[in-house]
N, C-alpha and C. Protein backbone atom coordinates (compact mmCIF):
# COMPACT_ATOMS: atom_id res chain seq x y z
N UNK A 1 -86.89 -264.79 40.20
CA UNK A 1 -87.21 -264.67 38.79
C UNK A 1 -85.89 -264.67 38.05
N UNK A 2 -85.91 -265.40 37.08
CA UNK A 2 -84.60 -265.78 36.15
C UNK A 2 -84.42 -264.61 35.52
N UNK A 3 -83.29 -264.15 34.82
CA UNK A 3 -83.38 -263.07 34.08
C UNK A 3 -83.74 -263.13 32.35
N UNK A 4 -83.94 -264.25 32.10
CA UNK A 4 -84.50 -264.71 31.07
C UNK A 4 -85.60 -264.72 31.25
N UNK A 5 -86.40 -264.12 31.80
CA UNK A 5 -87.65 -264.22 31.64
C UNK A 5 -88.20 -263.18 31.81
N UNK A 6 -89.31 -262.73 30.87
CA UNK A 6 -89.54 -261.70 30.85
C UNK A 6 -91.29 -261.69 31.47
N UNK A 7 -91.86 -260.35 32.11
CA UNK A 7 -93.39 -260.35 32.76
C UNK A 7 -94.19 -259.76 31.92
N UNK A 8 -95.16 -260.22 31.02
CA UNK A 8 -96.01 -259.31 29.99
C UNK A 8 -96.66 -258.68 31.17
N UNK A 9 -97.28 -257.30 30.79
CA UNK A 9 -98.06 -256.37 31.59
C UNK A 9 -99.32 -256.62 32.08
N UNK A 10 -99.58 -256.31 33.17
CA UNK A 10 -101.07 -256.68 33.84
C UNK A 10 -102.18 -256.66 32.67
N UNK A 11 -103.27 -257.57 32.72
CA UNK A 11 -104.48 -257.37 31.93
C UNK A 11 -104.89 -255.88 31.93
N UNK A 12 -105.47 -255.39 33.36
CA UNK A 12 -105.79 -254.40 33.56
C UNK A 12 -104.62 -253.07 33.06
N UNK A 13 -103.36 -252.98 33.14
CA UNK A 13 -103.17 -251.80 32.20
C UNK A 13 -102.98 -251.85 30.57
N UNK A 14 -103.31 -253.23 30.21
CA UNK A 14 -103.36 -252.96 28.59
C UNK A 14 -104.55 -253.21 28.55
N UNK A 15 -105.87 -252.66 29.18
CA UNK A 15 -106.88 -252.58 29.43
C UNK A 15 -107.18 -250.61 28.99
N UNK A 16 -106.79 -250.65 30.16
CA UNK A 16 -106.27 -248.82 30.31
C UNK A 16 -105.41 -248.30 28.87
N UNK A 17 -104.32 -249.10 28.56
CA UNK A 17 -103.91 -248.17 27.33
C UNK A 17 -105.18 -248.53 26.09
N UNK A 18 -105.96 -249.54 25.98
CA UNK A 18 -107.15 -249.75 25.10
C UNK A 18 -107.73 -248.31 25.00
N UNK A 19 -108.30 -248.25 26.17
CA UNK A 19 -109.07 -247.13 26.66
C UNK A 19 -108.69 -245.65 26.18
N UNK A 20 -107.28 -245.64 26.60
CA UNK A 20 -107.03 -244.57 26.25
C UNK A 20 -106.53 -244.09 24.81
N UNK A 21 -106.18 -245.10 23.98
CA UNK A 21 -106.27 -245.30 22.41
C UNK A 21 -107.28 -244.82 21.44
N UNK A 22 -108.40 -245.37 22.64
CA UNK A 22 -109.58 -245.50 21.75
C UNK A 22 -110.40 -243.95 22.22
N UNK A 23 -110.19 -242.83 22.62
CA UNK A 23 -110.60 -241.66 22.73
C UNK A 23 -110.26 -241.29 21.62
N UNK A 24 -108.64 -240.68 20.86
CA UNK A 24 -108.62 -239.83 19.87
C UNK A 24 -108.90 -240.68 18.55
N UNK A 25 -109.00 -242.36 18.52
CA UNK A 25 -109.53 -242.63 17.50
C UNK A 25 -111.13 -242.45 17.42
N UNK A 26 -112.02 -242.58 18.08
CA UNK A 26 -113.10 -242.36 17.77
C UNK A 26 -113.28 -240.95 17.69
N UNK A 27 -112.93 -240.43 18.44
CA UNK A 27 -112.85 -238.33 17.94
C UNK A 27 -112.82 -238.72 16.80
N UNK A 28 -111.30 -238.95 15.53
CA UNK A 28 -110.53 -238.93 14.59
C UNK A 28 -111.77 -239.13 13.47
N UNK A 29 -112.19 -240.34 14.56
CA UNK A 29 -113.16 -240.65 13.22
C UNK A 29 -114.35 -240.03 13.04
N UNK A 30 -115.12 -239.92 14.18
CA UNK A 30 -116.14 -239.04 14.01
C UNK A 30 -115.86 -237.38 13.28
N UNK A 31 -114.74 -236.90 13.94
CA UNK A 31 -114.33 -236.01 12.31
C UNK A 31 -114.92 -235.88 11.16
N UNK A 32 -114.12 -236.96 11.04
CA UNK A 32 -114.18 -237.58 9.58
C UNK A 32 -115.11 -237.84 8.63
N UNK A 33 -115.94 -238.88 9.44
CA UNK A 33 -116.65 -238.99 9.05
C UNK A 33 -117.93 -237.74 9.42
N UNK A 34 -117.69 -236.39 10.02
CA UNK A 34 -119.05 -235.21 10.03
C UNK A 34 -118.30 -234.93 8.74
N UNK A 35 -117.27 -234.53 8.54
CA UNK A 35 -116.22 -233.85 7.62
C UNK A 35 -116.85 -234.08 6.12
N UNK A 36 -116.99 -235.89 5.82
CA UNK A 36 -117.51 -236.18 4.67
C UNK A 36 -118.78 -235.87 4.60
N UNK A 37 -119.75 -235.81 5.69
CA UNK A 37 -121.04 -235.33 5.40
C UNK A 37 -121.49 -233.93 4.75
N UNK A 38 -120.53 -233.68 5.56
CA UNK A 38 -120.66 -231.69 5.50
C UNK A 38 -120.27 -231.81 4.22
N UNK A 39 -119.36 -232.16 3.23
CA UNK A 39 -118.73 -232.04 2.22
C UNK A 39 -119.55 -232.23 0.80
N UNK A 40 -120.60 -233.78 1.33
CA UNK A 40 -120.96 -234.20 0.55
C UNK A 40 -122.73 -232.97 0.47
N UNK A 41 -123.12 -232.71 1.38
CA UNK A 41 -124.17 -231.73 1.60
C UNK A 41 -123.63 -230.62 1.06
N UNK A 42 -122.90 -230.34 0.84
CA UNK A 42 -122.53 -229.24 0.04
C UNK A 42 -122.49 -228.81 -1.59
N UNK A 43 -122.72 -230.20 -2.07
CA UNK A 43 -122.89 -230.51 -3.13
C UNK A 43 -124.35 -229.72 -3.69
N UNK A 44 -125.40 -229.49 -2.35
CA UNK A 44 -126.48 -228.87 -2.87
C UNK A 44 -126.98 -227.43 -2.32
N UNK A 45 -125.62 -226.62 -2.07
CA UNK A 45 -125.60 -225.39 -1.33
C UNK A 45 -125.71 -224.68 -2.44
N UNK A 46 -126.53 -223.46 -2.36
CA UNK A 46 -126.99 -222.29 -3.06
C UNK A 46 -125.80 -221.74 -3.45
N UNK A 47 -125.81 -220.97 -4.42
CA UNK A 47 -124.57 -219.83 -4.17
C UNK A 47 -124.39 -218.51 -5.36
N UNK A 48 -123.63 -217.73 -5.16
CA UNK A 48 -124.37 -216.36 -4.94
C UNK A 48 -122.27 -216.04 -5.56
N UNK A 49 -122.25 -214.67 -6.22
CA UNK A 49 -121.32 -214.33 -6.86
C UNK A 49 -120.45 -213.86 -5.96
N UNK A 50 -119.43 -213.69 -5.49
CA UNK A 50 -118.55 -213.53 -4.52
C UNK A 50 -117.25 -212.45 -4.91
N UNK A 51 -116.61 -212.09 -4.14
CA UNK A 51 -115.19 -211.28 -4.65
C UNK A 51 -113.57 -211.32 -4.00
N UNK A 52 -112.87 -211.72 -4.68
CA UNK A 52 -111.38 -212.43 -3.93
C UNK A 52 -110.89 -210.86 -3.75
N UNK A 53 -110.49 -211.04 -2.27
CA UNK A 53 -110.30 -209.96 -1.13
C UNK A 53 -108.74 -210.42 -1.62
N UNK A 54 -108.08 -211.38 -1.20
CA UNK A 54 -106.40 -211.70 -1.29
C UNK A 54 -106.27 -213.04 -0.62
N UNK A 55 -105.10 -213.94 -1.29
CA UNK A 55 -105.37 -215.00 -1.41
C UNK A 55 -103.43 -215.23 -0.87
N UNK A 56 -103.37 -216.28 0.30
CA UNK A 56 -102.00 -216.62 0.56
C UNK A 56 -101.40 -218.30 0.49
N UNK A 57 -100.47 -218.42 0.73
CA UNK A 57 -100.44 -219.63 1.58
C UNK A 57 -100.06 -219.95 2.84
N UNK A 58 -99.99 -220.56 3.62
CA UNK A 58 -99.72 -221.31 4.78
C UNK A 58 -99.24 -222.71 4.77
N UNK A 59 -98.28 -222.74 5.53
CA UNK A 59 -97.60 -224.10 6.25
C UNK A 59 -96.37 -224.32 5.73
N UNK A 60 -95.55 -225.19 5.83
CA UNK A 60 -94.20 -225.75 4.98
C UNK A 60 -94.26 -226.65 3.55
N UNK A 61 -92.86 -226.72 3.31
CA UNK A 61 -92.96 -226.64 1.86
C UNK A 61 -93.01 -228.09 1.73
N UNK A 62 -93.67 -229.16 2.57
CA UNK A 62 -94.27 -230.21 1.39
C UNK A 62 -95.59 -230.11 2.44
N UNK A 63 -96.03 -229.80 2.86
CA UNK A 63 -97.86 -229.41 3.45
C UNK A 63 -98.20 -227.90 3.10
N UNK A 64 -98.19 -227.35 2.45
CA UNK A 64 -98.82 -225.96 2.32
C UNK A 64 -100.43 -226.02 1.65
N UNK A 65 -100.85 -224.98 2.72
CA UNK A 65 -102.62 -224.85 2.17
C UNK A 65 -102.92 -223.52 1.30
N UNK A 66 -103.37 -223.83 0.42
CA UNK A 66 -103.66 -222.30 -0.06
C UNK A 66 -105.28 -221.87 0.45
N UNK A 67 -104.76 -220.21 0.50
CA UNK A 67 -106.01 -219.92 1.28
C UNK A 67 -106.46 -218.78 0.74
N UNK A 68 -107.63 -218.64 0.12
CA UNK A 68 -108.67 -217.45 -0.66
C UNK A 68 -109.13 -216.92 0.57
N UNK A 69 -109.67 -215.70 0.54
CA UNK A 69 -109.94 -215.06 1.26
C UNK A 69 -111.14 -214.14 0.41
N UNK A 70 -112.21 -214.32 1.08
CA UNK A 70 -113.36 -213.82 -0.05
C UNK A 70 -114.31 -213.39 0.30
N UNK A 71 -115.41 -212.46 -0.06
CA UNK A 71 -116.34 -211.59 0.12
C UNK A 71 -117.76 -211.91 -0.48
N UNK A 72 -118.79 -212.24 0.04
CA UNK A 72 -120.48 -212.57 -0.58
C UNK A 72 -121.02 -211.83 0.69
N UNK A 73 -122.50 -211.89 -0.22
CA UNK A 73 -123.75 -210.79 0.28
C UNK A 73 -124.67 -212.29 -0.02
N UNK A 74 -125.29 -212.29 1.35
CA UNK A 74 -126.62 -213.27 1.42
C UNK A 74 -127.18 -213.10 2.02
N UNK A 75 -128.63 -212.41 1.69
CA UNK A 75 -129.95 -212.05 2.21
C UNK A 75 -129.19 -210.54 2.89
N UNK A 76 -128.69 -209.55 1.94
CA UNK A 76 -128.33 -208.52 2.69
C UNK A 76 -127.49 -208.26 3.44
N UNK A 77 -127.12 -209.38 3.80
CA UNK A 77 -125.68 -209.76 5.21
C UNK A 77 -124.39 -210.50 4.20
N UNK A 78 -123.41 -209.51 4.42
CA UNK A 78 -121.99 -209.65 4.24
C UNK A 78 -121.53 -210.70 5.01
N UNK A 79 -120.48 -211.07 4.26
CA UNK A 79 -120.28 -212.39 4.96
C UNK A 79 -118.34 -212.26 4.27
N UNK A 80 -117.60 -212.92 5.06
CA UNK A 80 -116.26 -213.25 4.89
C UNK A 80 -115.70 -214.48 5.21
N UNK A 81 -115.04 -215.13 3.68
CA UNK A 81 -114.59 -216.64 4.58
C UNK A 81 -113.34 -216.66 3.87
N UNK A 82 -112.43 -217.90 4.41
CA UNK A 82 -111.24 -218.73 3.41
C UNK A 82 -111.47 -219.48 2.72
N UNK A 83 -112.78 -220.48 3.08
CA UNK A 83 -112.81 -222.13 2.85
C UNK A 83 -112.88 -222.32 1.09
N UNK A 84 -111.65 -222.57 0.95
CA UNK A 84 -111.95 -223.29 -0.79
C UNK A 84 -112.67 -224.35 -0.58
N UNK A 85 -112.59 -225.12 0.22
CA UNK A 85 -113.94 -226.85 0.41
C UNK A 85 -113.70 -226.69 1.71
N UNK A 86 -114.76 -227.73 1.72
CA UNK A 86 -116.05 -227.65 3.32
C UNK A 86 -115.29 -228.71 3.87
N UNK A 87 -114.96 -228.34 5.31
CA UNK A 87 -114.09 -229.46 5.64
C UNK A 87 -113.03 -229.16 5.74
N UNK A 88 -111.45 -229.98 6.16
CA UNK A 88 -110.67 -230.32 6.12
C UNK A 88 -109.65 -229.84 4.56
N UNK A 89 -108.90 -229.06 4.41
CA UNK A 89 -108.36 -228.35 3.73
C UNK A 89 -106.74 -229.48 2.81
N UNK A 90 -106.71 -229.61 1.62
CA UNK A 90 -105.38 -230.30 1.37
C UNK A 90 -104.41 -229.95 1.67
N UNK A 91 -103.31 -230.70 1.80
CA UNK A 91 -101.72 -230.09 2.13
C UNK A 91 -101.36 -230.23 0.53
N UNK A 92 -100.21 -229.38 -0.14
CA UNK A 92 -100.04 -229.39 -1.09
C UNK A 92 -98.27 -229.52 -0.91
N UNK A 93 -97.61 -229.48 -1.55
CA UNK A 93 -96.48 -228.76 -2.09
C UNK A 93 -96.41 -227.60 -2.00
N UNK A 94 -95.41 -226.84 -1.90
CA UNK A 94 -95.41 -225.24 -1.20
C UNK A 94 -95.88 -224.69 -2.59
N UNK A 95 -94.73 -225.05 -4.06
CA UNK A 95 -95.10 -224.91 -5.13
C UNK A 95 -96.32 -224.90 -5.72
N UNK A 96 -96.81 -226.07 -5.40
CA UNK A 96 -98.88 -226.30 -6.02
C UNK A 96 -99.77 -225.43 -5.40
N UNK A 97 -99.44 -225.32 -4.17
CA UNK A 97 -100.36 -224.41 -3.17
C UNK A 97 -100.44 -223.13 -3.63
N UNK A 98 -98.75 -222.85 -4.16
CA UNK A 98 -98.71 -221.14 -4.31
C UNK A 98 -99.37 -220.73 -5.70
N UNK A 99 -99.80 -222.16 -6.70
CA UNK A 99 -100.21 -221.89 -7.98
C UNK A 99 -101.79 -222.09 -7.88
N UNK A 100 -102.15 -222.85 -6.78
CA UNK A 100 -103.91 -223.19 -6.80
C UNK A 100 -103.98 -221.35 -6.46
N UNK A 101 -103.25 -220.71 -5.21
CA UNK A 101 -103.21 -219.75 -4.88
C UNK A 101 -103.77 -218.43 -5.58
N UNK A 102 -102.77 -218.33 -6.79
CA UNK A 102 -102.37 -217.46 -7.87
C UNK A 102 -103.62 -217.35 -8.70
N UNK A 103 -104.40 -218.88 -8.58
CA UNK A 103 -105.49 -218.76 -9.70
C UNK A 103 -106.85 -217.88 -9.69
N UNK A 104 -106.24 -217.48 -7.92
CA UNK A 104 -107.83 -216.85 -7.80
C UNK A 104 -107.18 -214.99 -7.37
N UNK A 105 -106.98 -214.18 -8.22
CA UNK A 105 -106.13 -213.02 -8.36
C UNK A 105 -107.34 -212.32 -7.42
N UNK A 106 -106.90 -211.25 -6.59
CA UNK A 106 -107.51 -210.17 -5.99
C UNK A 106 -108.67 -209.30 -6.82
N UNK A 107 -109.78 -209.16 -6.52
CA UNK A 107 -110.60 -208.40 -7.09
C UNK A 107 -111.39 -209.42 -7.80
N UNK A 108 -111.12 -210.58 -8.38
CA UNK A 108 -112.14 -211.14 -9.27
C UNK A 108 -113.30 -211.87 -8.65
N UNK A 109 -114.52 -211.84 -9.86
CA UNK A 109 -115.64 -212.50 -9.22
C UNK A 109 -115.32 -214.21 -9.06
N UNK A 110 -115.93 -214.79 -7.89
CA UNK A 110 -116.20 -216.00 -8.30
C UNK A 110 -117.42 -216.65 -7.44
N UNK A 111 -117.73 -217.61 -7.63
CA UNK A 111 -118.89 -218.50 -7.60
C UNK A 111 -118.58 -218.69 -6.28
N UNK A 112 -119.50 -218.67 -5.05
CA UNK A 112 -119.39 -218.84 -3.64
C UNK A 112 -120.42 -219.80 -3.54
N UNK A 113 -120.37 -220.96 -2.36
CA UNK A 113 -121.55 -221.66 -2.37
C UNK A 113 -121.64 -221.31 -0.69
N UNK A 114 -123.01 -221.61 -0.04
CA UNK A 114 -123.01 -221.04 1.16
C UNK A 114 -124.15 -222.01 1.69
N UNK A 115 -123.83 -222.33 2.70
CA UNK A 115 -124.85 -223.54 3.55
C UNK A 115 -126.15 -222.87 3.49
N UNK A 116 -127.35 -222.44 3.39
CA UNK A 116 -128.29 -222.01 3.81
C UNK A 116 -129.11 -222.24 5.11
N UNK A 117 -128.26 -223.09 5.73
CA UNK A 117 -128.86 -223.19 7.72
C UNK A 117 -128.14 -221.72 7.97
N UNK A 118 -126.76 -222.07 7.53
CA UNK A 118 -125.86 -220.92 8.20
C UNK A 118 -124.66 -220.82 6.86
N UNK A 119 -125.15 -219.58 6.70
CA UNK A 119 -124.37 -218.67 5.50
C UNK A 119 -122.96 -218.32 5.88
N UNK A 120 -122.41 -218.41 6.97
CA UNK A 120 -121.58 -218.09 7.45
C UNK A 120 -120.36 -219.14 6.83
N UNK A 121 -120.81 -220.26 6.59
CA UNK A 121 -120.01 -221.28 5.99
C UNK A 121 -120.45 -221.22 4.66
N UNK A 122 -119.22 -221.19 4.30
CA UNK A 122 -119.22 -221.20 2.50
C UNK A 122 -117.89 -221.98 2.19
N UNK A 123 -117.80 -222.06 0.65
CA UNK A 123 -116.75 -222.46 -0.19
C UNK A 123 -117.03 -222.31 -1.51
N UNK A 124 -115.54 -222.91 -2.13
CA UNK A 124 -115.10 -222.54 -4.14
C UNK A 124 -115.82 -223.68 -4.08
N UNK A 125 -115.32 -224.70 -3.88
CA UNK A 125 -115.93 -225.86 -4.46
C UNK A 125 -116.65 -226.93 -3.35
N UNK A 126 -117.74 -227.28 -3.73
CA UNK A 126 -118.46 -227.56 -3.35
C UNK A 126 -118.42 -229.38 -3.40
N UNK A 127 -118.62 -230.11 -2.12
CA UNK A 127 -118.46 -231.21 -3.14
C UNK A 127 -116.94 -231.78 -3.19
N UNK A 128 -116.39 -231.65 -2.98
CA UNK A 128 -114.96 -231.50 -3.41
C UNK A 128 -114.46 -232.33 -1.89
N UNK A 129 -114.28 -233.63 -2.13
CA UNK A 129 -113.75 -234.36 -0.95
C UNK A 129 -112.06 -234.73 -1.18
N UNK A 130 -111.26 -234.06 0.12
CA UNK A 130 -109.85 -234.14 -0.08
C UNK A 130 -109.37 -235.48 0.27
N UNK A 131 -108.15 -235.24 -0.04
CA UNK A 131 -107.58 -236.68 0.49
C UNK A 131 -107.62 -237.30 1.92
N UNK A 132 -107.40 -236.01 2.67
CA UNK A 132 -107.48 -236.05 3.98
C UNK A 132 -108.97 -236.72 4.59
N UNK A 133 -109.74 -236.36 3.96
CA UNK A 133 -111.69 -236.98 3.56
C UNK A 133 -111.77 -238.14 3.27
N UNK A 134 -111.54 -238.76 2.35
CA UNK A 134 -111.21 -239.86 1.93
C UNK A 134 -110.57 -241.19 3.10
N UNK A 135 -109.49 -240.32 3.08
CA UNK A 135 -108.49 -241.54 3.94
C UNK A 135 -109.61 -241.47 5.60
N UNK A 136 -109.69 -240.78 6.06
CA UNK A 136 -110.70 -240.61 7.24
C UNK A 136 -111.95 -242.17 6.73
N UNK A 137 -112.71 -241.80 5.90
CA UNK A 137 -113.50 -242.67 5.88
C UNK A 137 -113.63 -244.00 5.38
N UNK A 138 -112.33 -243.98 5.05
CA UNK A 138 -112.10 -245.84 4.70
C UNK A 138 -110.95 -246.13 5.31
N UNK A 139 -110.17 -245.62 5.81
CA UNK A 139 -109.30 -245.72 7.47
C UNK A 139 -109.72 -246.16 8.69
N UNK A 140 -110.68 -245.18 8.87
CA UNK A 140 -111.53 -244.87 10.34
C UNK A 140 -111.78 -246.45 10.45
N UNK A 141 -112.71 -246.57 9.49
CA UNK A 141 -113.60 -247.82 10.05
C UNK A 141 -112.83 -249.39 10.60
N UNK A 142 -111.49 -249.06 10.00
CA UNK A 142 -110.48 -250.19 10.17
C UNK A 142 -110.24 -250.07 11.19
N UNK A 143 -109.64 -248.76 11.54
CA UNK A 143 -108.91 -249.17 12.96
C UNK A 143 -109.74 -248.97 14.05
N UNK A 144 -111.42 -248.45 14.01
CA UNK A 144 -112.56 -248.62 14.70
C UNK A 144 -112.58 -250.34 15.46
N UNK A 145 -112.45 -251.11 14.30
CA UNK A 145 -113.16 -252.56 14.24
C UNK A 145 -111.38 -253.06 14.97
N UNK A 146 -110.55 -252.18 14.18
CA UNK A 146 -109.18 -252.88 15.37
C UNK A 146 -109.72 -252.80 16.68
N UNK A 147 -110.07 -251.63 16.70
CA UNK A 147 -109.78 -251.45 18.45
C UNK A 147 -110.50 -252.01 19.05
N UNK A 148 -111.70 -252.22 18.57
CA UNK A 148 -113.04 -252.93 18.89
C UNK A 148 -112.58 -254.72 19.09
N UNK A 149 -111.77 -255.43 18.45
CA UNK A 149 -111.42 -256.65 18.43
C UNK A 149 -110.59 -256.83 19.43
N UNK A 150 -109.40 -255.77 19.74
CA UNK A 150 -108.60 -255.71 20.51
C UNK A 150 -108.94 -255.36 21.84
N UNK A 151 -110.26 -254.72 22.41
CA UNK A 151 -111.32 -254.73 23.30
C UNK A 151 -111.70 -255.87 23.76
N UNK A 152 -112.00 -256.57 22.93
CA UNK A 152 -112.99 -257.82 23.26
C UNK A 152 -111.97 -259.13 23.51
N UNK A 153 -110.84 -258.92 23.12
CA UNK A 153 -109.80 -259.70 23.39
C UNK A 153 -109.01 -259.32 24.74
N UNK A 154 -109.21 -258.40 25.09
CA UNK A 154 -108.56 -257.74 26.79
C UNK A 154 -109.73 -258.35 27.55
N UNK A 155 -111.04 -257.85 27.24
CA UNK A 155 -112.08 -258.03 28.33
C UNK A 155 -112.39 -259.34 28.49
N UNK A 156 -111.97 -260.46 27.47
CA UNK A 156 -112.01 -261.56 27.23
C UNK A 156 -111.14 -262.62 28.18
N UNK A 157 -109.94 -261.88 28.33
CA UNK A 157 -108.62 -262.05 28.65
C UNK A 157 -109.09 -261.77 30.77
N UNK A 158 -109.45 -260.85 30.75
CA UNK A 158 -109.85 -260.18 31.77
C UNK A 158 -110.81 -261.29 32.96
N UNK A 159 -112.23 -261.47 32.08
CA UNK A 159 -112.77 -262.32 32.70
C UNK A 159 -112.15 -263.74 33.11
N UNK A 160 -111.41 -264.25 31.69
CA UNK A 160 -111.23 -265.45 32.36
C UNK A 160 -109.89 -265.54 32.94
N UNK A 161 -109.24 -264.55 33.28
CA UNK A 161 -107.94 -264.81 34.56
C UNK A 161 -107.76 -265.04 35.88
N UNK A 162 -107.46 -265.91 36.22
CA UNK A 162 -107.26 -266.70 37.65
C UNK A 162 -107.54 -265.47 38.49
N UNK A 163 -108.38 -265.83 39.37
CA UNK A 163 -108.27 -264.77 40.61
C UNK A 163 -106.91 -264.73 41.32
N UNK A 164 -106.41 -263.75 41.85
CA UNK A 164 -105.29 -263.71 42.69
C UNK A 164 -105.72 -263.47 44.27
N UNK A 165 -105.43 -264.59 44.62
CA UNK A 165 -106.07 -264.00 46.28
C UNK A 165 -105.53 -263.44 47.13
């Protein structure tokens, strides 16, 4: 073999890296896409007056989440959550985070919405699809149909290669 010449990789292991590509994208997407469901079903969740326990942030200073921390009574049963929206939470600016933060002061009432399968899940806003939501469901489907093309072009590749005897 010349040294100018180079050996592209067996069918069969860019077969295998397909394969193995295509696990955390379809997870990713299926996420995503429960993520937008849940989000968008939320739009018609009950909800019931609530009380801000204390409110922080989390993460670094260009992803920070702000996080409420809050108190409702449904059907008699106390209940405690973080979730400002259903789903997948924004990254902010450390700055924006610490001001969405600030808006919801300790002790005050606010508007809780709460799944009625299971009360246990709640949120501020209801409805409220993040960016992270978004990009999931008009992302996903792209690189779904990549991988899917790029499948059919290995297995394609696959069948019709010379037997080696």
């Amino acid at each position: 073999m010349s040294a100018g010449l180079q050996r592209t990789p067996p069918r069969s292991l860019l077969f295998a890296v397909w394969l193995l590509l295509g696990a955390p994208v379809l997870y990713y997407g299926a996420e995503s896409i429960q993520g937008a469901r849940d989000t968008l079903d939320s739009r018609h969740w009950p909800h019931v007056t609530g009380t801000i326990v204390k409110h922080e942030t989390r993460g670094r200073r260009y992803c920070s989440v702000p996080v409420i921390h809050y108190t409702y009574v449904v059907r008699d049963n106390a209940f405690e959550s973080s979730a400002r929206v259903p789903g997948v939470e924004q990254c902010f600016r450390s700055e924006v985070a610490s001001r969405v933060a600030n808006s919801y002061p300790p002790g005050s009432s606010v508007r809780v919405y709460y799944d009625p399968q299971s009360p246990q899940n709640a949120a501020l806003l209801p409805g409220y699809m993040t960016r992270s939501a978004w990009e999931g469901v008009v992302f996903f489907p792209m690189f779904f149909l990549g991988w899917l093309y790029w499948g059919s072009l290995l297995l394609k590749g696959l069948r019709s290669a010379p037997k080696v005897a």
